[in-house]
PDB file of N, CA and C in Angstrom:
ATOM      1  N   UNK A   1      29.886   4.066  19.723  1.00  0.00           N
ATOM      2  CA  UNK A   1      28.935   3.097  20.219  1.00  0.00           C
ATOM      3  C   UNK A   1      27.538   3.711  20.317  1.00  0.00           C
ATOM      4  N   UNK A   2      27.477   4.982  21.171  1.00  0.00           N
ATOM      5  CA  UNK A   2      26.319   5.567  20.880  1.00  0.00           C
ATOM      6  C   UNK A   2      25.164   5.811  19.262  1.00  0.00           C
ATOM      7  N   UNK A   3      26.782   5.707  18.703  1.00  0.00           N
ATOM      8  CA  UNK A   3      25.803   5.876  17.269  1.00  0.00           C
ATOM      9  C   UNK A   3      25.122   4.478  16.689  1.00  0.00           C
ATOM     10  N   UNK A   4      25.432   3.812  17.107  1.00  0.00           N
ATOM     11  CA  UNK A   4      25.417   2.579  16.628  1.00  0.00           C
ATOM     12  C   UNK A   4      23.750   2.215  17.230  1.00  0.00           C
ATOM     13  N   UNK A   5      23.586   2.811  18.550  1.00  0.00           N
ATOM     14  CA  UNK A   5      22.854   2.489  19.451  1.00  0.00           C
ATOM     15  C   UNK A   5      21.463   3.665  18.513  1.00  0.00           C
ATOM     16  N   UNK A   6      21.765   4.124  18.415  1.00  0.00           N
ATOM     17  CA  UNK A   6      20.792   5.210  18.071  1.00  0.00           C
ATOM     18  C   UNK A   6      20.292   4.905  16.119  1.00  0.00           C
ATOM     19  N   UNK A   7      21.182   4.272  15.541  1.00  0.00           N
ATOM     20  CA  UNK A   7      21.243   3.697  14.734  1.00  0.00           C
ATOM     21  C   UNK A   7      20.039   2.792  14.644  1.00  0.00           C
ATOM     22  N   UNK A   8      20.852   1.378  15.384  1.00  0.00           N
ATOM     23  CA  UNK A   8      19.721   0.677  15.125  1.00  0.00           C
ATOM     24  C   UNK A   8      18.293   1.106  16.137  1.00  0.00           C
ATOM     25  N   UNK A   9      18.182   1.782  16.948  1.00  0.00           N
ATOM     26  CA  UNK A   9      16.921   2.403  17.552  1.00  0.00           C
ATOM     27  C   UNK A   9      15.711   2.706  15.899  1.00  0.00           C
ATOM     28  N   UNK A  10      16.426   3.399  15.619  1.00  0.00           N
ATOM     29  CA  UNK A  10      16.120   4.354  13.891  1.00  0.00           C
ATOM     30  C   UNK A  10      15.263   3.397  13.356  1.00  0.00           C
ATOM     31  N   UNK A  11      16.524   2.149  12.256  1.00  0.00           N
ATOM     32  CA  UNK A  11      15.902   0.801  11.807  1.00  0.00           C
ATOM     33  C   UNK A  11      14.342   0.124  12.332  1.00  0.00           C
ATOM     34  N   UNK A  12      14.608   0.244  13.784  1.00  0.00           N
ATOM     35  CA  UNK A  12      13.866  -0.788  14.543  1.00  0.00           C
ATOM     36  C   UNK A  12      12.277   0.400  14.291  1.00  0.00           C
ATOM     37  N   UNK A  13      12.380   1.020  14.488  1.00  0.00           N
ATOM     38  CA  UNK A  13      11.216   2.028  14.576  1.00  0.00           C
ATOM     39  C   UNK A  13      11.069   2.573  13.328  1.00  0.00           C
ATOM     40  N   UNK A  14      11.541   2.291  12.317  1.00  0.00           N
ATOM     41  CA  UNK A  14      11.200   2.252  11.145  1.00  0.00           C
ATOM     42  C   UNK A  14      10.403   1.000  10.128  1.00  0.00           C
ATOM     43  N   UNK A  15      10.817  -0.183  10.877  1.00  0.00           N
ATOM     44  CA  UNK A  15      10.125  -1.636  10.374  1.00  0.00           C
ATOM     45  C   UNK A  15       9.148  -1.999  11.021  1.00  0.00           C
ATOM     46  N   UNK A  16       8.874  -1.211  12.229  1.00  0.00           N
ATOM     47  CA  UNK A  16       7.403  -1.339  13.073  1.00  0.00           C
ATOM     48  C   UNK A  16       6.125  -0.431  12.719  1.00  0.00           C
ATOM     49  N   UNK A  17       6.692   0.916  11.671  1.00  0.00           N
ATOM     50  CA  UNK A  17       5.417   1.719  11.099  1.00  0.00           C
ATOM     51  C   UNK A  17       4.185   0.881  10.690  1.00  0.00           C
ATOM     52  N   UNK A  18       3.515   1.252  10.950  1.00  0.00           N
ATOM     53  CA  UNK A  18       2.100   0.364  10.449  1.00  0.00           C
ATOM     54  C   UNK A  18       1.931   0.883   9.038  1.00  0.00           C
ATOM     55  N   UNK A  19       1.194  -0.061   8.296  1.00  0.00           N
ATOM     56  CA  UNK A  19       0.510   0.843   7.022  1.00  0.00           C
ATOM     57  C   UNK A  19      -0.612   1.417   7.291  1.00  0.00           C
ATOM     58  N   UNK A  20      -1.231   2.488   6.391  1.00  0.00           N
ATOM     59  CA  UNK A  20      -2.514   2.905   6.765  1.00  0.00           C
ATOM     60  C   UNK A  20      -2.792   2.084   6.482  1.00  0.00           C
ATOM     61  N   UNK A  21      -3.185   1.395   4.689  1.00  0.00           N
ATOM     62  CA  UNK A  21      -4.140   0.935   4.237  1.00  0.00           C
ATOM     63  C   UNK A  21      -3.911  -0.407   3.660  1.00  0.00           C
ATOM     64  N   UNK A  22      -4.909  -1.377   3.504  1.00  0.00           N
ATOM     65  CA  UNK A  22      -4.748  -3.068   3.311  1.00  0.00           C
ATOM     66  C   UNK A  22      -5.763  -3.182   2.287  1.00  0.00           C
ATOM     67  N   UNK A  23      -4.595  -3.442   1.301  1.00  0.00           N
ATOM     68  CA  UNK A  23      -5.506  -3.686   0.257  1.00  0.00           C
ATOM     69  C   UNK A  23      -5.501  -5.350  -0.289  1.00  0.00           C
ATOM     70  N   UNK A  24      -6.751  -6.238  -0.773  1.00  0.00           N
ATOM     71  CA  UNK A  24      -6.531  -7.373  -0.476  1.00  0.00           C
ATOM     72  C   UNK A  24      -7.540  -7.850  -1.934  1.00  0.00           C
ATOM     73  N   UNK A  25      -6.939  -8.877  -2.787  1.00  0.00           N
ATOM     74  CA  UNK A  25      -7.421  -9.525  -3.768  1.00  0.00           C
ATOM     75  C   UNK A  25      -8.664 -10.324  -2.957  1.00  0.00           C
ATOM     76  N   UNK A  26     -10.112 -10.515  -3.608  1.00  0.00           N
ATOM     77  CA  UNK A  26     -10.882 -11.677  -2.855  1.00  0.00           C
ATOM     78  C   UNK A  26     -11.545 -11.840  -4.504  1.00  0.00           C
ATOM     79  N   UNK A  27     -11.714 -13.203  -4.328  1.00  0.00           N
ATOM     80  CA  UNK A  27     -12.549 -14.115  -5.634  1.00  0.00           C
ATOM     81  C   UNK A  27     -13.606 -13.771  -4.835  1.00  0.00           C
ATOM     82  N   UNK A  28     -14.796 -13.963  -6.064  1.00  0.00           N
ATOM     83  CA  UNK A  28     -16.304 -14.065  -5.726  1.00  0.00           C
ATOM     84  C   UNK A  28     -16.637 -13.165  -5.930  1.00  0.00           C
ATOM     85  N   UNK A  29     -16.370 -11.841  -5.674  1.00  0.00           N
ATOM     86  CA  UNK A  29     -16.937 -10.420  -6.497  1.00  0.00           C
ATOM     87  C   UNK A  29     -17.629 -10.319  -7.690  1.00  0.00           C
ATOM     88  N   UNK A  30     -18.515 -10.395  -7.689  1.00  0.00           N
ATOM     89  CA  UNK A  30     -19.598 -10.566  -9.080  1.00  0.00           C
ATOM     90  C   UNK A  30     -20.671  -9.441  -8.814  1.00  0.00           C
ATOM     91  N   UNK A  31     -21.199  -8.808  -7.852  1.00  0.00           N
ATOM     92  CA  UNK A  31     -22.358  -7.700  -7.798  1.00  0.00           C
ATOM     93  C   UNK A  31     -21.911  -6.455  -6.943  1.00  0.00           C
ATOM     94  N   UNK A  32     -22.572  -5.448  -7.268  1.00  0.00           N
ATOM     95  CA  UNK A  32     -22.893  -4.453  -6.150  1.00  0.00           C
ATOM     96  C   UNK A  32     -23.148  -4.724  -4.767  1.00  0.00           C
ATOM     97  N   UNK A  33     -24.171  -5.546  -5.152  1.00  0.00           N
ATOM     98  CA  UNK A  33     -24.056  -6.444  -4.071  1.00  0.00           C
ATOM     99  C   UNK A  33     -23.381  -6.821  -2.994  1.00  0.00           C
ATOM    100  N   UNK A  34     -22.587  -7.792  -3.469  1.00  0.00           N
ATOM    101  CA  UNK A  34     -21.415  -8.055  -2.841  1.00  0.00           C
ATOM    102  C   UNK A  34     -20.640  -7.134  -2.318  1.00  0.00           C
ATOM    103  N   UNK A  35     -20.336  -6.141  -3.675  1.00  0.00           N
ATOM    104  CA  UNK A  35     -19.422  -4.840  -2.506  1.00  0.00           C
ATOM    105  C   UNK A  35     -19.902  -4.228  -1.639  1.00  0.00           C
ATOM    106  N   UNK A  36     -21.470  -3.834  -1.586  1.00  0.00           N
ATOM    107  CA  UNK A  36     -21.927  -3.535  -0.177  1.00  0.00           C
ATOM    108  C   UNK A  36     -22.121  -4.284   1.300  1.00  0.00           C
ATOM    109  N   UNK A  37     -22.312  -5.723   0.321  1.00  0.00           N
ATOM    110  CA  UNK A  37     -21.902  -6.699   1.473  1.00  0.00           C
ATOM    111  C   UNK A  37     -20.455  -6.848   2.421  1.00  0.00           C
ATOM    112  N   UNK A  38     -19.289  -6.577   1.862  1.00  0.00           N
ATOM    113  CA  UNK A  38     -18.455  -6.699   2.173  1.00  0.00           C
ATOM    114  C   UNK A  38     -17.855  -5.767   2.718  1.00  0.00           C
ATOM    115  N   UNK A  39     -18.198  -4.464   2.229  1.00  0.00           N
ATOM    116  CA  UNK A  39     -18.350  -2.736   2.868  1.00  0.00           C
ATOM    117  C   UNK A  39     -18.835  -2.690   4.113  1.00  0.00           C
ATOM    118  N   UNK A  40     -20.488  -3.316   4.529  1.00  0.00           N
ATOM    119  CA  UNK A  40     -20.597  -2.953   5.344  1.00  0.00           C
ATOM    120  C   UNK A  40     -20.154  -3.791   6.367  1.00  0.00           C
ATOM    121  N   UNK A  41     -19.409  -5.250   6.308  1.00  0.00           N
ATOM    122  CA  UNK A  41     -19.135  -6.236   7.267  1.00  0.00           C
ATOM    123  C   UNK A  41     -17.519  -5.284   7.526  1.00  0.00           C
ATOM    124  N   UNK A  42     -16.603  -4.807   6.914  1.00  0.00           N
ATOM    125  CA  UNK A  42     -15.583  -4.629   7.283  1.00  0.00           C
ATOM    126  C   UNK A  42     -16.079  -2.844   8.257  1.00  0.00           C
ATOM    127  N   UNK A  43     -16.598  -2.262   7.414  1.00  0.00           N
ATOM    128  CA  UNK A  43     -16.931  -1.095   8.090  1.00  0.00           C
ATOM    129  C   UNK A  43     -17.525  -0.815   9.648  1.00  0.00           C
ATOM    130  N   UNK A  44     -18.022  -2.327  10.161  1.00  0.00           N
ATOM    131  CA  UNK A  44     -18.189  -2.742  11.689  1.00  0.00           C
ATOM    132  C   UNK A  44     -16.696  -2.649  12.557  1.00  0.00           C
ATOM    133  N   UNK A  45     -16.052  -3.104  11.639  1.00  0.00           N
ATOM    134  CA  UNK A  45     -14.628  -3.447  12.950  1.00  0.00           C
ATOM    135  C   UNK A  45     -14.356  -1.804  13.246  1.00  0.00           C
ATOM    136  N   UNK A  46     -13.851  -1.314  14.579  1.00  0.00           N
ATOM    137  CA  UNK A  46     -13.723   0.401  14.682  1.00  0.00           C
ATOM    138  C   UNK A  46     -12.471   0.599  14.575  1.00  0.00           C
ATOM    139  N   UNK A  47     -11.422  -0.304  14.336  1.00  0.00           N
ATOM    140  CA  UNK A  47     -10.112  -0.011  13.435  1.00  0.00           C
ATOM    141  C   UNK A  47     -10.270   0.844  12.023  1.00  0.00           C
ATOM    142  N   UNK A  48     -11.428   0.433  10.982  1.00  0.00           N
ATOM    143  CA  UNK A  48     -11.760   0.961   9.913  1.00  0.00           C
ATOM    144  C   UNK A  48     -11.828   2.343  10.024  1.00  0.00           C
ATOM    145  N   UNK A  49     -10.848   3.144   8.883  1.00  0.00           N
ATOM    146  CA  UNK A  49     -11.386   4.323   8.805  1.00  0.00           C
ATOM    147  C   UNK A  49     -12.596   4.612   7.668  1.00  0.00           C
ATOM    148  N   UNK A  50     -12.284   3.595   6.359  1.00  0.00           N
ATOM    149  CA  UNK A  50     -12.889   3.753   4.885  1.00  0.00           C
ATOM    150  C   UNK A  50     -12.342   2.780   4.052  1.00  0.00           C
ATOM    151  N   UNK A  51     -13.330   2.264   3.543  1.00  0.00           N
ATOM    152  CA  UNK A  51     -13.467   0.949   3.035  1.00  0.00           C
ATOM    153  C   UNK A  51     -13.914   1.090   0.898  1.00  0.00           C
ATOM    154  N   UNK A  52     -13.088   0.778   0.292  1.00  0.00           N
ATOM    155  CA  UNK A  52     -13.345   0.511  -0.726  1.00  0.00           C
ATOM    156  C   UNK A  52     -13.390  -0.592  -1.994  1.00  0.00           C
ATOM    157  N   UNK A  53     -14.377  -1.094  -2.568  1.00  0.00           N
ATOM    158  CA  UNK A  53     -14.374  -2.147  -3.428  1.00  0.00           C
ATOM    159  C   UNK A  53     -14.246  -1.915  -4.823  1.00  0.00           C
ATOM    160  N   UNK A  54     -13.316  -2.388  -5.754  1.00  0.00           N
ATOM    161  CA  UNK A  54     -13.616  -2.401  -7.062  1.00  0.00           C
ATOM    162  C   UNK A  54     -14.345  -4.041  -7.241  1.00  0.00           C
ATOM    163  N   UNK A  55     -14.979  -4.393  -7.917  1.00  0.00           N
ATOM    164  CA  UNK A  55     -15.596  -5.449  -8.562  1.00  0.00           C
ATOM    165  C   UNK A  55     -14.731  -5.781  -9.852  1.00  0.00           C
ATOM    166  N   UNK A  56     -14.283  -4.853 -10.577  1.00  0.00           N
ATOM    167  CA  UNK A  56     -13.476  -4.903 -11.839  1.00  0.00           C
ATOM    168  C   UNK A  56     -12.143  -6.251 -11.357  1.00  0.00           C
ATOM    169  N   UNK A  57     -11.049  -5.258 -10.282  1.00  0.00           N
ATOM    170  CA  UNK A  57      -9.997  -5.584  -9.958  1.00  0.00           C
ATOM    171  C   UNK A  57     -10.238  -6.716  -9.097  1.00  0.00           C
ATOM    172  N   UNK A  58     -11.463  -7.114  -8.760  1.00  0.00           N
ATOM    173  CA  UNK A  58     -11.732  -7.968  -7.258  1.00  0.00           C
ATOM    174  C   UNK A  58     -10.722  -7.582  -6.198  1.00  0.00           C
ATOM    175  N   UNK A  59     -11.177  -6.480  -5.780  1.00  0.00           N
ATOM    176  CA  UNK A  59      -9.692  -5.704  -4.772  1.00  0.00           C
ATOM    177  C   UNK A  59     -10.614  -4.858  -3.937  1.00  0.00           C
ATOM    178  N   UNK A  60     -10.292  -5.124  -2.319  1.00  0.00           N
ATOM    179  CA  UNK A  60     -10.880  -4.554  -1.377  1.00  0.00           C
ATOM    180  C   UNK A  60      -9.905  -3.341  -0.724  1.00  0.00           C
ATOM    181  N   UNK A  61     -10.024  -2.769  -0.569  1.00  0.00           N
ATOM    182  CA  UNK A  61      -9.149  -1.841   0.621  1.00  0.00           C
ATOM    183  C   UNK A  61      -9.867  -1.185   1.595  1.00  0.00           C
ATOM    184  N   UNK A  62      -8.714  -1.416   2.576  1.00  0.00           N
ATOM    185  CA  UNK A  62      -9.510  -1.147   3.842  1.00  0.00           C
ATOM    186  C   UNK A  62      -8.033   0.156   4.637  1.00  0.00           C
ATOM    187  N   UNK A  63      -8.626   1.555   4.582  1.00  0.00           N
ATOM    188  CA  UNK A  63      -8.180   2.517   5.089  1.00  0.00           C
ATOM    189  C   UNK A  63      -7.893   2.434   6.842  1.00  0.00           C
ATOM    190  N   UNK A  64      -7.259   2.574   7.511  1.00  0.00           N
ATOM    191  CA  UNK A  64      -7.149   2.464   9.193  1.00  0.00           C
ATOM    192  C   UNK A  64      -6.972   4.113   9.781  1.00  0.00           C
ATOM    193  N   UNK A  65      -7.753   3.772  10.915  1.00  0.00           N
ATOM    194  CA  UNK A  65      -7.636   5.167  11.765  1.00  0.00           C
ATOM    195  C   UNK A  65      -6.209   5.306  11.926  1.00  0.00           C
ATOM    196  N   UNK A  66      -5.489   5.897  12.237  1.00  0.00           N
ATOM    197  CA  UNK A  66      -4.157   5.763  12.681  1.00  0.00           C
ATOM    198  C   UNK A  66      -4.159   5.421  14.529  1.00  0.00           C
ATOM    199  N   UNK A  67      -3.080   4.380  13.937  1.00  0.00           N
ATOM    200  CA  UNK A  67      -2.496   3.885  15.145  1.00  0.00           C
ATOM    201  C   UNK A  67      -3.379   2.630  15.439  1.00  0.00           C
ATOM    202  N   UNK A  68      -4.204   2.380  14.555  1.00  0.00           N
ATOM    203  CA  UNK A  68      -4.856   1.482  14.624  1.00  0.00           C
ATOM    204  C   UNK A  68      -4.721  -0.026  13.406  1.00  0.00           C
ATOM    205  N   UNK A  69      -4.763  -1.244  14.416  1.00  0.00           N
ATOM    206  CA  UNK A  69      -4.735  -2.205  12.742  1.00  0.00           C
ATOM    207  C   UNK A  69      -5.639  -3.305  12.970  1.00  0.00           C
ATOM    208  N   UNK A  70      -5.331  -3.838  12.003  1.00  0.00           N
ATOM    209  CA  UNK A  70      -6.726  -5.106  12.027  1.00  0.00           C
ATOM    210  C   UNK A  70      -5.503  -6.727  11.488  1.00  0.00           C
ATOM    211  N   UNK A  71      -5.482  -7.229  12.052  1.00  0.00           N
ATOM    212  CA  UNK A  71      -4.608  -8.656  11.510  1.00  0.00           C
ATOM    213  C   UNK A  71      -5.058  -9.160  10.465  1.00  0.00           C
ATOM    214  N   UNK A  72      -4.045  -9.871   9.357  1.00  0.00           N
ATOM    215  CA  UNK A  72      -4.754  -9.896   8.274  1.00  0.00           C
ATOM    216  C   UNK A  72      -5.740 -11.455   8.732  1.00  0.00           C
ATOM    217  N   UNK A  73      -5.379 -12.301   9.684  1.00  0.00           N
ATOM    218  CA  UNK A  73      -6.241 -13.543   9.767  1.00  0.00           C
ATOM    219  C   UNK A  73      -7.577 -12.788  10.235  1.00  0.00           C
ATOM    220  N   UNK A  74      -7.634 -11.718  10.622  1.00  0.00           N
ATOM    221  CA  UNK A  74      -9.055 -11.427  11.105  1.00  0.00           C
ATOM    222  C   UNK A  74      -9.840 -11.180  10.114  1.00  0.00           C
ATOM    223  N   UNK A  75      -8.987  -9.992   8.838  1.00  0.00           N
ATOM    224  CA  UNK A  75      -9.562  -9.918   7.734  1.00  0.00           C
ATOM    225  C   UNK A  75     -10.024 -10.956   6.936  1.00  0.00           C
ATOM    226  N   UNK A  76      -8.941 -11.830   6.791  1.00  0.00           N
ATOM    227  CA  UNK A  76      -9.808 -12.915   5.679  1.00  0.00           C
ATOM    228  C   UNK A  76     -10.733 -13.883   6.654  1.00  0.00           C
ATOM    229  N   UNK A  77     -11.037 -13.831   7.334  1.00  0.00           N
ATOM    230  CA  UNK A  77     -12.154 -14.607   8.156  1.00  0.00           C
ATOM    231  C   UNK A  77     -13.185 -13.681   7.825  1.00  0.00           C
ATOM    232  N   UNK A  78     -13.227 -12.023   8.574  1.00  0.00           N
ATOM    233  CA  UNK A  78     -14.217 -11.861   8.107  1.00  0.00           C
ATOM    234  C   UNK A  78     -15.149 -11.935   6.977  1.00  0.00           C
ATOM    235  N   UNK A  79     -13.960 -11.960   5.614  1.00  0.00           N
ATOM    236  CA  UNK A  79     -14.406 -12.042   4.487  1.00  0.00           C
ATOM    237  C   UNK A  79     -14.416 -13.248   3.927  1.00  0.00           C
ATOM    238  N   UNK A  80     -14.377 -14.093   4.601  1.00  0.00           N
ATOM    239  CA  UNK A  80     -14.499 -16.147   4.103  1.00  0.00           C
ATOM    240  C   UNK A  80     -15.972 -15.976   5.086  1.00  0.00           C
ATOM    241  N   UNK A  81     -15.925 -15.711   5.817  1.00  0.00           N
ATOM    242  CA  UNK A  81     -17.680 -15.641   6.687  1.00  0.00           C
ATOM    243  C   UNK A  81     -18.619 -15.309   5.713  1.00  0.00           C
ATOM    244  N   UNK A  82     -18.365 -13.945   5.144  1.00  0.00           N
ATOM    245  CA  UNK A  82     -19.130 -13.449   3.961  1.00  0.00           C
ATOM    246  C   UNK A  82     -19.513 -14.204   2.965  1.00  0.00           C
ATOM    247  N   UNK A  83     -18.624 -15.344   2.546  1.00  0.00           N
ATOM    248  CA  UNK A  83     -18.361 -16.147   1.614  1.00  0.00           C
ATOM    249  C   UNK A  83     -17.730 -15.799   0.081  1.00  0.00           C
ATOM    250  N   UNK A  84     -16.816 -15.131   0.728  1.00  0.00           N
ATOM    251  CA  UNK A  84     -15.876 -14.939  -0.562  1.00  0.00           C
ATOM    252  C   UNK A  84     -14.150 -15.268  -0.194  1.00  0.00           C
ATOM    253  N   UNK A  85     -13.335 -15.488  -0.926  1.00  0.00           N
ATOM    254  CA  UNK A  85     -11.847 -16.353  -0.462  1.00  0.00           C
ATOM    255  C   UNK A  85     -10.565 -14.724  -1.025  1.00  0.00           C
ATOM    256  N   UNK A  86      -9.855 -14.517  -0.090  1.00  0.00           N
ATOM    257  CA  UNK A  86      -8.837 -13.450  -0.152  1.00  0.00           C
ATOM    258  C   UNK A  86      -8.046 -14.216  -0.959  1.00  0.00           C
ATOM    259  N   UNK A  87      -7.465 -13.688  -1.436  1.00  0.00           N
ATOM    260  CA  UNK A  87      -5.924 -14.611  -2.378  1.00  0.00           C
ATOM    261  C   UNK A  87      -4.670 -13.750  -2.262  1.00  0.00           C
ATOM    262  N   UNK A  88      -5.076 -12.652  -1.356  1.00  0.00           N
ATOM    263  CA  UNK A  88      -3.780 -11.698  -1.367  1.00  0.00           C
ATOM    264  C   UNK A  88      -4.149 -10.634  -0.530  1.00  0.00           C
ATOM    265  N   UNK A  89      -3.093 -10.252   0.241  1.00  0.00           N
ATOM    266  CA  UNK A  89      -2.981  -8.426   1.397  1.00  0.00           C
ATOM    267  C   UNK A  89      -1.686  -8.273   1.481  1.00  0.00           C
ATOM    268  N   UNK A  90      -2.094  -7.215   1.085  1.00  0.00           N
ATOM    269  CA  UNK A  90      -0.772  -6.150   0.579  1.00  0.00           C
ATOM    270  C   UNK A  90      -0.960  -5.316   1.997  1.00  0.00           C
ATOM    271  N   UNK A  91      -0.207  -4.641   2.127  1.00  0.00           N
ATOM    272  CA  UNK A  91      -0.039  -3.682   3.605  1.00  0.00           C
ATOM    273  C   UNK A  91       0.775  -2.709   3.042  1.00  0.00           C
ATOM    274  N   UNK A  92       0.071  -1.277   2.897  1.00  0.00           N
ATOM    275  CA  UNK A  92       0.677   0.044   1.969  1.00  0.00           C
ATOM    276  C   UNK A  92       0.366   1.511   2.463  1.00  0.00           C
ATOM    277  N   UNK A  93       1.030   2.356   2.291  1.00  0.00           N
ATOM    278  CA  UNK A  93       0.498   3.455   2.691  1.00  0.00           C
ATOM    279  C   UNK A  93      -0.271   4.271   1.608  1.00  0.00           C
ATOM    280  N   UNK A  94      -0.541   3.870   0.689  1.00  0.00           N
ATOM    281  CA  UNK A  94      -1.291   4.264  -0.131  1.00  0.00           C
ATOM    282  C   UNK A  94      -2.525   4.879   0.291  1.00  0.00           C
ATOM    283  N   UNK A  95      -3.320   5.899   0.070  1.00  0.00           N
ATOM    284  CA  UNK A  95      -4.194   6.009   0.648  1.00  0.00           C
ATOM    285  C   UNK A  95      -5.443   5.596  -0.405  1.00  0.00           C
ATOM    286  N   UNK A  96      -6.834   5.473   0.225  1.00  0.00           N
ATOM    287  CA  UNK A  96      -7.750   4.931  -0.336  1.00  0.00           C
ATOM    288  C   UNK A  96      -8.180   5.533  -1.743  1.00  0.00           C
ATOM    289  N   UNK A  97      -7.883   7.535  -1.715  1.00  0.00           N
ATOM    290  CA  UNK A  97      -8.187   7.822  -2.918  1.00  0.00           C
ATOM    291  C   UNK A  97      -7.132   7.610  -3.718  1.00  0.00           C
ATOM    292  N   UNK A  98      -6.268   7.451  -3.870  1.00  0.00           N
ATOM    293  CA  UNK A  98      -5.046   7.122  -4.388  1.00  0.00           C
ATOM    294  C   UNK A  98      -5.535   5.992  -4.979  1.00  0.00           C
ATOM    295  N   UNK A  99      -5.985   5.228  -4.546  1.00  0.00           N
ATOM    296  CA  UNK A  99      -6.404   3.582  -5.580  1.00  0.00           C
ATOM    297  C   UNK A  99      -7.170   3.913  -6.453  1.00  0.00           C
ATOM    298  N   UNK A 100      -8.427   4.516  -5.649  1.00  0.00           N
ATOM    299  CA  UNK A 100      -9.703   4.510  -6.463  1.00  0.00           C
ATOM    300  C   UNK A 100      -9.248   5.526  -7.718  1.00  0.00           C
ATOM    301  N   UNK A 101      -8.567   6.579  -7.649  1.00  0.00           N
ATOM    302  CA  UNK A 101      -8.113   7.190  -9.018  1.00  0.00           C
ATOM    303  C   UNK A 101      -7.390   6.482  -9.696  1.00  0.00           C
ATOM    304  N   UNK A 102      -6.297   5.626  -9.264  1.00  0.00           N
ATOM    305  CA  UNK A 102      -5.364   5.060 -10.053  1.00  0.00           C
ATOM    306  C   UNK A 102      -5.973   3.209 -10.928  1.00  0.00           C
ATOM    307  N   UNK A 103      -7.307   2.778 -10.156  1.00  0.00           N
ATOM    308  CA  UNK A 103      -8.508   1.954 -10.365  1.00  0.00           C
ATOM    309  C   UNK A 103      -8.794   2.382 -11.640  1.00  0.00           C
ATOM    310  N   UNK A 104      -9.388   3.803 -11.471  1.00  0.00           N
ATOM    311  CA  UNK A 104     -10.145   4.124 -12.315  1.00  0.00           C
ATOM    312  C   UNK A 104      -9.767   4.852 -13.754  1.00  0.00           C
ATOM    313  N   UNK A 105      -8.382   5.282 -13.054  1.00  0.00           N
ATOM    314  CA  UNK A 105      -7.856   5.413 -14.538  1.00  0.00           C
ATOM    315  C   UNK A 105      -7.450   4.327 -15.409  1.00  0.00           C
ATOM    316  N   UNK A 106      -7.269   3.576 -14.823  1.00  0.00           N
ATOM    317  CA  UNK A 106      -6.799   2.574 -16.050  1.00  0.00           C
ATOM    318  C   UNK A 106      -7.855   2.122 -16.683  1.00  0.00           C
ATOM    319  N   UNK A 107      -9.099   1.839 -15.441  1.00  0.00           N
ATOM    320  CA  UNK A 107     -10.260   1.469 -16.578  1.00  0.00           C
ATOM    321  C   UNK A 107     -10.302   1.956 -17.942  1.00  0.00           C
ATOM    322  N   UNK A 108      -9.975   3.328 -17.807  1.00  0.00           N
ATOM    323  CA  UNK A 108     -10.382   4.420 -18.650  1.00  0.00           C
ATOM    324  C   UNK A 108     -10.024   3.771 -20.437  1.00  0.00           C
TER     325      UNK A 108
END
C-alpha cells in the first residue's frame, strides 16, 4: 500500500512540473517592428526570463524564471492588445537557445 501511495505521489508531481518555456504561433508578424513591439510588451510581465521572435516562423517564445508562469489567457491578451491574434501555445522545456538554433538552422 505504501508503494502505491508513494507511487502515485511520483505521477502527481510529475504532471504539475511547469515548462520553462511557451512558445506560441501569432498572425500579423510582418516587421522588426513588430517583434520589438511584442518583445518589449511581454518582457514587462516579471515572470519573463527572455523573450524571442522569429518573423519567418510567426513564433514567439517566451523563456520563465523558474518557478514562475504566466497563463496562457494572459498571454494572448497581451498579444491581441498589441494587435496581433495567437493561433497556438505550446508549453515545453525547450530552452530559448535551443529554438533560435534549431529556427535558424532550417532557414539555412
Amino acid at each position: 500500500m505504501l508503494r502505491f501511495f508513494i507511487l502515485v505521489a511520483a505521477l502527481v508531481s510529475v504532471s504539475t512540473v511547469q515548462a520553462d518555456t511557451i512558445e506560441m504561433k501569432v498572425n500579423g508578424l510582418v516587421c522588426g517592428f513588430c517583434a520589438r513591439g511584442i518583445e518589449k510588451t511581454l518582457r514587462r510581465n516579471p515572470a519573463t526570463a527572455d523573450v524571442y521572435v522569429s518573423l519567418e516562423d510567426k513564433l514567439v517564445a517566451v523563456a520563465l524564471h523558474e518557478g514562475q508562469d504566466i497563463p496562457d489567457a494572459e498571454l494572448a491578451k497581451e498579444i491581441a492588445d498589441a494587435g496581433y491574434t495567437v493561433t497556438d501555445i505550446q508549453r515545453t522545456a525547450t530552452p530559448i537557445a535551443d529554438i533560435r538554433a534549431r529556427l535558424e538552422q532550417d532557414a539555412e
